[in-house]
C-alpha atoms as a PDB file:
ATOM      1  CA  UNK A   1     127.193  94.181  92.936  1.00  0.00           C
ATOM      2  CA  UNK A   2     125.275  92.386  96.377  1.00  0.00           C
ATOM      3  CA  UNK A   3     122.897  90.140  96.854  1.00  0.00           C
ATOM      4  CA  UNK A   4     121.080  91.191 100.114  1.00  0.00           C
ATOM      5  CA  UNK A   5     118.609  89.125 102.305  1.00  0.00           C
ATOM      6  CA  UNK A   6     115.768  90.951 103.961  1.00  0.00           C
ATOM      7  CA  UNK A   7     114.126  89.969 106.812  1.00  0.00           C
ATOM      8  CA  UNK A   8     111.166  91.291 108.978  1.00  0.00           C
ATOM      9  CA  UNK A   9     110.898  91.179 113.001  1.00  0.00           C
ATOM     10  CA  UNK A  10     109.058  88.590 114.179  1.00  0.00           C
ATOM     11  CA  UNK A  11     105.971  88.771 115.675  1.00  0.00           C
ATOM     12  CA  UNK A  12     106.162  91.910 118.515  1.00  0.00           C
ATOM     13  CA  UNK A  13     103.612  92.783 121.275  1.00  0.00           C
ATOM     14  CA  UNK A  14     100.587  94.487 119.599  1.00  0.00           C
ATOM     15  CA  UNK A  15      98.373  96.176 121.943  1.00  0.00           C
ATOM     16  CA  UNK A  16     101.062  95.578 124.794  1.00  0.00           C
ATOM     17  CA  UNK A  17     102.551  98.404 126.735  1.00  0.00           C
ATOM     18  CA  UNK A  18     105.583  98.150 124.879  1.00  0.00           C
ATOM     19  CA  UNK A  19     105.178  96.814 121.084  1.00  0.00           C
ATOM     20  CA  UNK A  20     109.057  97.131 120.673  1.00  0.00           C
ATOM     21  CA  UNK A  21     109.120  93.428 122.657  1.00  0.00           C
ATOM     22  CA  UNK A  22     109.293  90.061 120.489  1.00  0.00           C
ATOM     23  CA  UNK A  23     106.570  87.844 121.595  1.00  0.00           C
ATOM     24  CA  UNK A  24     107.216  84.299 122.206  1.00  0.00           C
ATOM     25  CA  UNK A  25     105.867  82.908 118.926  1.00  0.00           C
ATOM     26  CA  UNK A  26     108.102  86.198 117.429  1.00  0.00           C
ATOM     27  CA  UNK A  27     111.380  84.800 118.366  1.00  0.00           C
ATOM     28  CA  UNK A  28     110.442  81.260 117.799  1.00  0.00           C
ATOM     29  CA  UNK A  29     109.952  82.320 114.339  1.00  0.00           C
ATOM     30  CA  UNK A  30     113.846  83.449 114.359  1.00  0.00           C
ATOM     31  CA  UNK A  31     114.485  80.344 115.590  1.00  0.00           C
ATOM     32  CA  UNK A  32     112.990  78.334 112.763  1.00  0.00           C
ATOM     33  CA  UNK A  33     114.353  80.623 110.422  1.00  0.00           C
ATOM     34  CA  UNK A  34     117.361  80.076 111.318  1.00  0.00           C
ATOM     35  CA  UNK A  35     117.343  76.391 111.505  1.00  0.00           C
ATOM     36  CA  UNK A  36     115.810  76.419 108.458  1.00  0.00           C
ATOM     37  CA  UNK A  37     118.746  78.765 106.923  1.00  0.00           C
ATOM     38  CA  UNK A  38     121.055  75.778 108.964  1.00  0.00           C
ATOM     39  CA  UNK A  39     119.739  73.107 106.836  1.00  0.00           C
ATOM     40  CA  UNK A  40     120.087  74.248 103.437  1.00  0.00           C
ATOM     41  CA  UNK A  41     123.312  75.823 104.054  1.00  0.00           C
ATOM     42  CA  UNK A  42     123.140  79.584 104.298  1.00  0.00           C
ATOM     43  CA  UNK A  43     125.515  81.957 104.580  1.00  0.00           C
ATOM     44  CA  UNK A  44     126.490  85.688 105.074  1.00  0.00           C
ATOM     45  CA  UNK A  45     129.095  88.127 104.434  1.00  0.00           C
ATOM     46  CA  UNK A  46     127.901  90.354 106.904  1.00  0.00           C
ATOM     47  CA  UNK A  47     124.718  90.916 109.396  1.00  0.00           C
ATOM     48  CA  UNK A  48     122.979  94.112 109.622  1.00  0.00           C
ATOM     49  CA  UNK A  49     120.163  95.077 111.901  1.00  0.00           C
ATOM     50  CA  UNK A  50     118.463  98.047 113.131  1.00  0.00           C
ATOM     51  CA  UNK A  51     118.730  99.554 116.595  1.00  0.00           C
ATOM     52  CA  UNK A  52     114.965  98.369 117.890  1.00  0.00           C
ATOM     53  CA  UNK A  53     115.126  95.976 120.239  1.00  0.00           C
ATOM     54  CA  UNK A  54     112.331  93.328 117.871  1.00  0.00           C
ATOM     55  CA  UNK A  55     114.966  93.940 115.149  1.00  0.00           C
ATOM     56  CA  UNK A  56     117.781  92.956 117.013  1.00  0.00           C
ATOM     57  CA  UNK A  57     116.759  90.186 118.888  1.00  0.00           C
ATOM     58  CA  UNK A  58     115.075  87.933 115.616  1.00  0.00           C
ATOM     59  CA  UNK A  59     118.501  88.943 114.672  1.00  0.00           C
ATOM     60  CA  UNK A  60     119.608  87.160 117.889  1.00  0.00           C
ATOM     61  CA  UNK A  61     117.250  84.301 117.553  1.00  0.00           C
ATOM     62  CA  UNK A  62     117.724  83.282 113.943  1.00  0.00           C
ATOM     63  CA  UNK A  63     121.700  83.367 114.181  1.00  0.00           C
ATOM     64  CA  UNK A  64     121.288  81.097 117.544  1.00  0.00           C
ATOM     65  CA  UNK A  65     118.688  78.970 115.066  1.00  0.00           C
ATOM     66  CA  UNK A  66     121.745  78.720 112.639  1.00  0.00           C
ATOM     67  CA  UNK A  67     124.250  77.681 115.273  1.00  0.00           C
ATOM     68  CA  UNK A  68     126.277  80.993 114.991  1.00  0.00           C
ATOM     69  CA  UNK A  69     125.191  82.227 118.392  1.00  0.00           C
ATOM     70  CA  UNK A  70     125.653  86.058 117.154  1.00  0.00           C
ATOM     71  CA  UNK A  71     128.753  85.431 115.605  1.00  0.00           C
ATOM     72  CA  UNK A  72     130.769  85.480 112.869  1.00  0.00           C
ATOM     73  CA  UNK A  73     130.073  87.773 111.311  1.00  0.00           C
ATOM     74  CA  UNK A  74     128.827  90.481 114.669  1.00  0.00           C
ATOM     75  CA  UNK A  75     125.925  92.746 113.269  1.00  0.00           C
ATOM     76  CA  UNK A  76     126.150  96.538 112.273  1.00  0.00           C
ATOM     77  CA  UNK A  77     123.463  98.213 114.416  1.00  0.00           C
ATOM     78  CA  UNK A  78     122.314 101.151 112.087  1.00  0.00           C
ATOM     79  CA  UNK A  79     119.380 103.604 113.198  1.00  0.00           C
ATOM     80  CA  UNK A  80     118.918 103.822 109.087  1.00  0.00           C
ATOM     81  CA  UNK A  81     116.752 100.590 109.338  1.00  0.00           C
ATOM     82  CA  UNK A  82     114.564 101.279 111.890  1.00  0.00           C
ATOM     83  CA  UNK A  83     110.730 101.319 111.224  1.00  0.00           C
ATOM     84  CA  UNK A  84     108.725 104.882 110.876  1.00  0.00           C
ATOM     85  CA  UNK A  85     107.533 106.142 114.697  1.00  0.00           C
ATOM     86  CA  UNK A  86     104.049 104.585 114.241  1.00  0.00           C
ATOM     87  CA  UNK A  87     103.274 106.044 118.139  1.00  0.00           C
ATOM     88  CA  UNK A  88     104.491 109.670 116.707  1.00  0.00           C
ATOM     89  CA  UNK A  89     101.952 109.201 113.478  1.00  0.00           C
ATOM     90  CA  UNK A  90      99.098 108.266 115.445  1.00  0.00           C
ATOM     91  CA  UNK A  91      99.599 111.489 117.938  1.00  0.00           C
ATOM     92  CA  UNK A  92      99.695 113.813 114.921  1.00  0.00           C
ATOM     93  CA  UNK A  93      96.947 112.616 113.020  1.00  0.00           C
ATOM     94  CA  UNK A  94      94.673 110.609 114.645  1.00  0.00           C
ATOM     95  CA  UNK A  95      92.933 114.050 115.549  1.00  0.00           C
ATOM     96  CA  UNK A  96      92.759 114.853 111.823  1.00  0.00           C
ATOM     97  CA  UNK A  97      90.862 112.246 111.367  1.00  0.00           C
ATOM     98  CA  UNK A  98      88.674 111.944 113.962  1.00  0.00           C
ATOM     99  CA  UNK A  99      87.226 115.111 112.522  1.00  0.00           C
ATOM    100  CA  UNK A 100      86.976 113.483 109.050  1.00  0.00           C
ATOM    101  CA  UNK A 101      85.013 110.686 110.866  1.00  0.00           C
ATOM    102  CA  UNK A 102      83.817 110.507 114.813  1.00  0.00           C
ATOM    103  CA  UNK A 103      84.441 106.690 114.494  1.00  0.00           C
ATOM    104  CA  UNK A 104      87.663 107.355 114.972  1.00  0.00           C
ATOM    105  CA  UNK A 105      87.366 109.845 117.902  1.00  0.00           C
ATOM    106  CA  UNK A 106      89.457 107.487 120.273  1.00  0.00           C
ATOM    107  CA  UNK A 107      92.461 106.901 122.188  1.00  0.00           C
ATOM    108  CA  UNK A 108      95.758 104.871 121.429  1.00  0.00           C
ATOM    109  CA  UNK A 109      94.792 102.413 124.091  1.00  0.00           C
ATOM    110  CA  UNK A 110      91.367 101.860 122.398  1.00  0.00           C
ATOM    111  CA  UNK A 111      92.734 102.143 118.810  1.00  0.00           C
ATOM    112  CA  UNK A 112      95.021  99.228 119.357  1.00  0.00           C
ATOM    113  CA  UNK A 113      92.181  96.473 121.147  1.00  0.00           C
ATOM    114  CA  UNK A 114      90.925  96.710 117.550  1.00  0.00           C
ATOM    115  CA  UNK A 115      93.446  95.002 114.875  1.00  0.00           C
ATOM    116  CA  UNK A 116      90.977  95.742 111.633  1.00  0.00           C
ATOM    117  CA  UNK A 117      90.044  99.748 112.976  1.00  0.00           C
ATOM    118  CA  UNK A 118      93.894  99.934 113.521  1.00  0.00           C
ATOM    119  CA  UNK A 119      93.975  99.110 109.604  1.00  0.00           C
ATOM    120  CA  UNK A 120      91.948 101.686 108.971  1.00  0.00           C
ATOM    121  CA  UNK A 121      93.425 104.236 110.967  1.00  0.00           C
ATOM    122  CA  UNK A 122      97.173 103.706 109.819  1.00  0.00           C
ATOM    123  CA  UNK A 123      96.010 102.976 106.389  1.00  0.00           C
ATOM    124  CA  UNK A 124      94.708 107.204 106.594  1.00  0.00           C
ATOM    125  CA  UNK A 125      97.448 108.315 108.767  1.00  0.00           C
ATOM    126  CA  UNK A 126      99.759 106.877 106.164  1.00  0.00           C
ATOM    127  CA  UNK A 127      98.172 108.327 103.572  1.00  0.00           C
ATOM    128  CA  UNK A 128      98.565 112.268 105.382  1.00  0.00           C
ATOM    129  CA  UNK A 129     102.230 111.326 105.831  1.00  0.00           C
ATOM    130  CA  UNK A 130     103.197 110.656 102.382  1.00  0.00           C
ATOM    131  CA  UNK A 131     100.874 113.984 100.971  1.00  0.00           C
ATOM    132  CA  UNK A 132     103.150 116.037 103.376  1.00  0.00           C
ATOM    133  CA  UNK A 133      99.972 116.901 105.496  1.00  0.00           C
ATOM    134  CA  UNK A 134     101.062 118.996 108.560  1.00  0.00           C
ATOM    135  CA  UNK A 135     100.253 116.896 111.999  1.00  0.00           C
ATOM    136  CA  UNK A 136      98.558 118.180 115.148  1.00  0.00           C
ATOM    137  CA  UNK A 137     101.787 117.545 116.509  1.00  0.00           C
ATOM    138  CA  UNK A 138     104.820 117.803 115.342  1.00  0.00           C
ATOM    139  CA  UNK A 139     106.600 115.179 113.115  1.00  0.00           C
ATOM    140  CA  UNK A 140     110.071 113.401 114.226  1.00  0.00           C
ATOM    141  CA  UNK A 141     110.616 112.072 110.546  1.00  0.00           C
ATOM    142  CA  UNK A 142     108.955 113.340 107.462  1.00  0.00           C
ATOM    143  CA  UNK A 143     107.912 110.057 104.894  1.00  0.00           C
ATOM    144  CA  UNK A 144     111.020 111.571 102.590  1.00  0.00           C
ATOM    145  CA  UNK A 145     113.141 111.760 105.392  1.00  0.00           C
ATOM    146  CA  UNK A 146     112.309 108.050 106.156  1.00  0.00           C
ATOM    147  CA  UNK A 147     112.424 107.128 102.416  1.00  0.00           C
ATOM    148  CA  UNK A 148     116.329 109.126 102.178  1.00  0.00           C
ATOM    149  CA  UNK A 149     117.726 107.714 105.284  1.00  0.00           C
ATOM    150  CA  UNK A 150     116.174 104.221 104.626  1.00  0.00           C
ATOM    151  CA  UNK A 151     117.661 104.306 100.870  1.00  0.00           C
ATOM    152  CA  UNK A 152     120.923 106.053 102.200  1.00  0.00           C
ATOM    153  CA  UNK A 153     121.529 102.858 104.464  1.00  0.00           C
ATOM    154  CA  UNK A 154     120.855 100.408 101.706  1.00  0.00           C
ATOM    155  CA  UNK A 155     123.219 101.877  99.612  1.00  0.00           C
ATOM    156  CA  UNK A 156     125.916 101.202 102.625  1.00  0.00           C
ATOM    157  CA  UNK A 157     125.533  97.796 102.537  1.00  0.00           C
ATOM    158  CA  UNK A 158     125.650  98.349  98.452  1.00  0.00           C
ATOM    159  CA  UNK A 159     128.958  99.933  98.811  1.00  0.00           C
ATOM    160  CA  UNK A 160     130.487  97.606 101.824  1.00  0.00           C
ATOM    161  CA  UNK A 161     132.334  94.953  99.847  1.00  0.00           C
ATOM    162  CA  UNK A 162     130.128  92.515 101.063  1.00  0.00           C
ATOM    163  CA  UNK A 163     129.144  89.789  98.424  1.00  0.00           C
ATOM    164  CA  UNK A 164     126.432  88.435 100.457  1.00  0.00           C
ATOM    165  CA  UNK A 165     124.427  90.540 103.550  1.00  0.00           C
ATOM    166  CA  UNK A 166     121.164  90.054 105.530  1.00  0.00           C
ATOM    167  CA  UNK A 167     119.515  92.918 107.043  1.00  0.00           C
ATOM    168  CA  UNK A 168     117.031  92.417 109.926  1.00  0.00           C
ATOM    169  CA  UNK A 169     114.777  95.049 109.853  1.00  0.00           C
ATOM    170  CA  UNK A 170     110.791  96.421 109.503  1.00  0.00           C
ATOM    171  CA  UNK A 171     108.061  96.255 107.203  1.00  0.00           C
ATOM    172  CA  UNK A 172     108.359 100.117 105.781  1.00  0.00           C
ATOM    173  CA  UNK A 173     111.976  99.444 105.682  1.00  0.00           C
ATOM    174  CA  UNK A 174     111.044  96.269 103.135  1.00  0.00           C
ATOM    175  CA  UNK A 175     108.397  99.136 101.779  1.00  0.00           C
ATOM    176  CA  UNK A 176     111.185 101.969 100.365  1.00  0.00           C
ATOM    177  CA  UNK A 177     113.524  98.562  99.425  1.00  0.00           C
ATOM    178  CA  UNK A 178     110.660  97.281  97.384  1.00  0.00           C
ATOM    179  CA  UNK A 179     110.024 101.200  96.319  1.00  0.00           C
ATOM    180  CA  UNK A 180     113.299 101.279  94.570  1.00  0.00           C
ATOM    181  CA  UNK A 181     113.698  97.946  93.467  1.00  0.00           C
ATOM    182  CA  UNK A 182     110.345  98.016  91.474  1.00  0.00           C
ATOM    183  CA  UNK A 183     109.903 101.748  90.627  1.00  0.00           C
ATOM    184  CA  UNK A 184     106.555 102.195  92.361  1.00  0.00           C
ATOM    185  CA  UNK A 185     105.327 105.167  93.877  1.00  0.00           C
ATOM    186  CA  UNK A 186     105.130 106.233  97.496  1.00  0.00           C
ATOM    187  CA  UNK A 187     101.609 105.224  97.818  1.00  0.00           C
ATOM    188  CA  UNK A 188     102.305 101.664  96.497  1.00  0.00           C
ATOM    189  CA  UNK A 189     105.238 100.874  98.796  1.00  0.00           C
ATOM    190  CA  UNK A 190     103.452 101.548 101.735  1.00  0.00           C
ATOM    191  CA  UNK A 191     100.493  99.250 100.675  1.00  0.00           C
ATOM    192  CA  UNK A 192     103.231  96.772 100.049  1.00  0.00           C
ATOM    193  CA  UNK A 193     104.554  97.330 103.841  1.00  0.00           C
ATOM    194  CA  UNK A 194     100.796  96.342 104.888  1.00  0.00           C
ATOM    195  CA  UNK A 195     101.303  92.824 103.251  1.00  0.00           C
ATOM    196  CA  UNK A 196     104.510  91.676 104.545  1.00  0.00           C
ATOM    197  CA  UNK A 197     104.759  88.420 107.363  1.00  0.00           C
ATOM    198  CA  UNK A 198     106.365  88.356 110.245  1.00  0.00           C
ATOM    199  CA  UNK A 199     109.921  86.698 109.571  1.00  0.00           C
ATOM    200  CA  UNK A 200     109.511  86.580 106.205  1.00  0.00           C
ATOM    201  CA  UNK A 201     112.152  86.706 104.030  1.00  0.00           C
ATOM    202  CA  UNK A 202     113.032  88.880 100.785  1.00  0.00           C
ATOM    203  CA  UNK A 203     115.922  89.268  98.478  1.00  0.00           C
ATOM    204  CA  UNK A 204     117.147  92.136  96.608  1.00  0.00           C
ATOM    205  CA  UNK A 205     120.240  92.444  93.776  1.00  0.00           C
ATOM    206  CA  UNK A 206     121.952  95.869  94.327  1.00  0.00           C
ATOM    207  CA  UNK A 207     123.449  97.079  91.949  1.00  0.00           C
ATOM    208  CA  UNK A 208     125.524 100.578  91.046  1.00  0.00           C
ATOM    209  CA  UNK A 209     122.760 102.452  89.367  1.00  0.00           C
ATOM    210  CA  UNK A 210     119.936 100.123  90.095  1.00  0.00           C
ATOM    211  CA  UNK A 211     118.284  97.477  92.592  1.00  0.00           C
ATOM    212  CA  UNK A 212     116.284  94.201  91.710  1.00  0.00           C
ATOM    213  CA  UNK A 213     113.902  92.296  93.413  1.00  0.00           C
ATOM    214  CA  UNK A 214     114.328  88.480  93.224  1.00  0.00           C
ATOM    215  CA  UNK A 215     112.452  87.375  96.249  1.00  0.00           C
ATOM    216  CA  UNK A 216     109.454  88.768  98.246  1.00  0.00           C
ATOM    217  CA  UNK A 217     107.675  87.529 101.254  1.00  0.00           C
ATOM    218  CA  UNK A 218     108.919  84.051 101.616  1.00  0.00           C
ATOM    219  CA  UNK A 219     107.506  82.240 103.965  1.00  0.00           C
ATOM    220  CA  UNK A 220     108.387  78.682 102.993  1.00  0.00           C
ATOM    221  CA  UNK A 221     110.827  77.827 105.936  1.00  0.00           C
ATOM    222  CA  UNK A 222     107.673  78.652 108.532  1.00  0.00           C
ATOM    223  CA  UNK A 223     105.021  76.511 106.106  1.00  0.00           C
ATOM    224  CA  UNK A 224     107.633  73.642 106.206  1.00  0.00           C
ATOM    225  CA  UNK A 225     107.612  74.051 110.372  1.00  0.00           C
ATOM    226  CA  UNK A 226     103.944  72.558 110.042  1.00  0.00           C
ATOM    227  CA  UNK A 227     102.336  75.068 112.309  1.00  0.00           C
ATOM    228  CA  UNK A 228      99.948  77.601 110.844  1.00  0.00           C
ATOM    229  CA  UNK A 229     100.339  79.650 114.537  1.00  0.00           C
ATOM    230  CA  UNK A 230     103.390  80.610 112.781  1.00  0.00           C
ATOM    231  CA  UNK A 231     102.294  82.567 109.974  1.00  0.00           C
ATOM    232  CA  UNK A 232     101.503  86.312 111.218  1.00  0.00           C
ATOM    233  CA  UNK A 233     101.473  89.522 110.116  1.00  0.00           C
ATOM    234  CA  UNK A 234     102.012  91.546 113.074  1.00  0.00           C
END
């Protein structure tokens, strides 16, 4: 039995040419988490994060925050908690559903100078994913290969030793977590995914035959910073 401490990236760079960058206010947010973590004495086992680079680095930022400067303990870099290819989805369905609805007849570039159509779009695309719907193009990862390899990776930390882990990682990461810890279905964990902050924090019991949730999108260490620029979901 674990206790493990999820967090989610900071704010990256939506509608930049590279979204896979923390923005300034996204690795400030490490930063207060981690001071925050500093100040009422918080500690870890072991760090885990997953190979992108926003993971990593509000890995980075937080540990600095906390005074550990990356170490003790050095973080496991797994590929099993990185987030679901949003790019890849929206190549492989967005032409599905611009023939469900010419709204939506667009490009990528276009798609992403509207945050609420963006909603809409991934809210659908999401949607084809988890029915198994074939894409225009084809798919790197299937939503159950996502789901396996996401639970698979959980269960490591599980299995570790460790009585006491954080993992660093994305919102459809904290999705499948959630998934398993409550028993809700595909379609429920995603929605869940939608309604997670940037850097917030969420804490999960793992058991040998079962998970628990006992914390979910806590935000208190970025309401106690005083700054409402802060709070963000992506």
């Amino acid at each position: 039995m674990s206790t493990l401490i999820v967090v989610r990236h900071g704010q990256a760079s939506f509608g930049g040419r590279n979204y896979d960058v923390l923005s300034p206010l996204g690795e400030r947010q490490g930063v207060v988490l981690g001071e925050h973590w500093k100040r009422v004495g918080q500690q870890f086992d072991a760090v885990y994060t997953g190979t992108l680079e926003r993971q990593k680095l509000t890995a980075q930022r937080t540990l600095e925050g906390m005074g550990l400067d990356g170490t003790p303990p050095p973080a496991t870099v797994d590929p099993a908690y990185d987030e679901y290819d949003h790019k890849n989805l929206i190549r492989s369905y967005l032409p599905i559903i611009a023939r469900e609805n010419p709204e939506f007849a667009i490009d990528r570039t276009e798609l992403l100078s509207d945050r609420r159509r963006f909603q809409r779009v991934m809210e659908r695309i999401t949607t084809l994913w988890l029915e198994g719907v074939p894409g225009e193009l084809p798919l790197d990862e299937t939503w159950e290969q996502f789901r396996t390899r996401t639970e698979a990776g959980i269960r490591r930390i599980a299995d570790s030793g460790a009585e006491r882990s954080v993992l660093f990682t994305s919102g459809g990461v904290i999705g499948v977590a959630m998934r398993k810890a409550l028993n809700v279905t595909d379609d429920m964990a995603i929605k869940l995914n939608w309604r997670v902050y940037n850097a917030s924090v969420h804490m999960f019991w793992l058991g040998k035959r079962s998970d628990a949730l006992l914390r979910f999108n806590d935000i208190s260490h970025l309401e106690l910073a005083g700054d409402e620029n802060l709070i963000t979901y992506r």
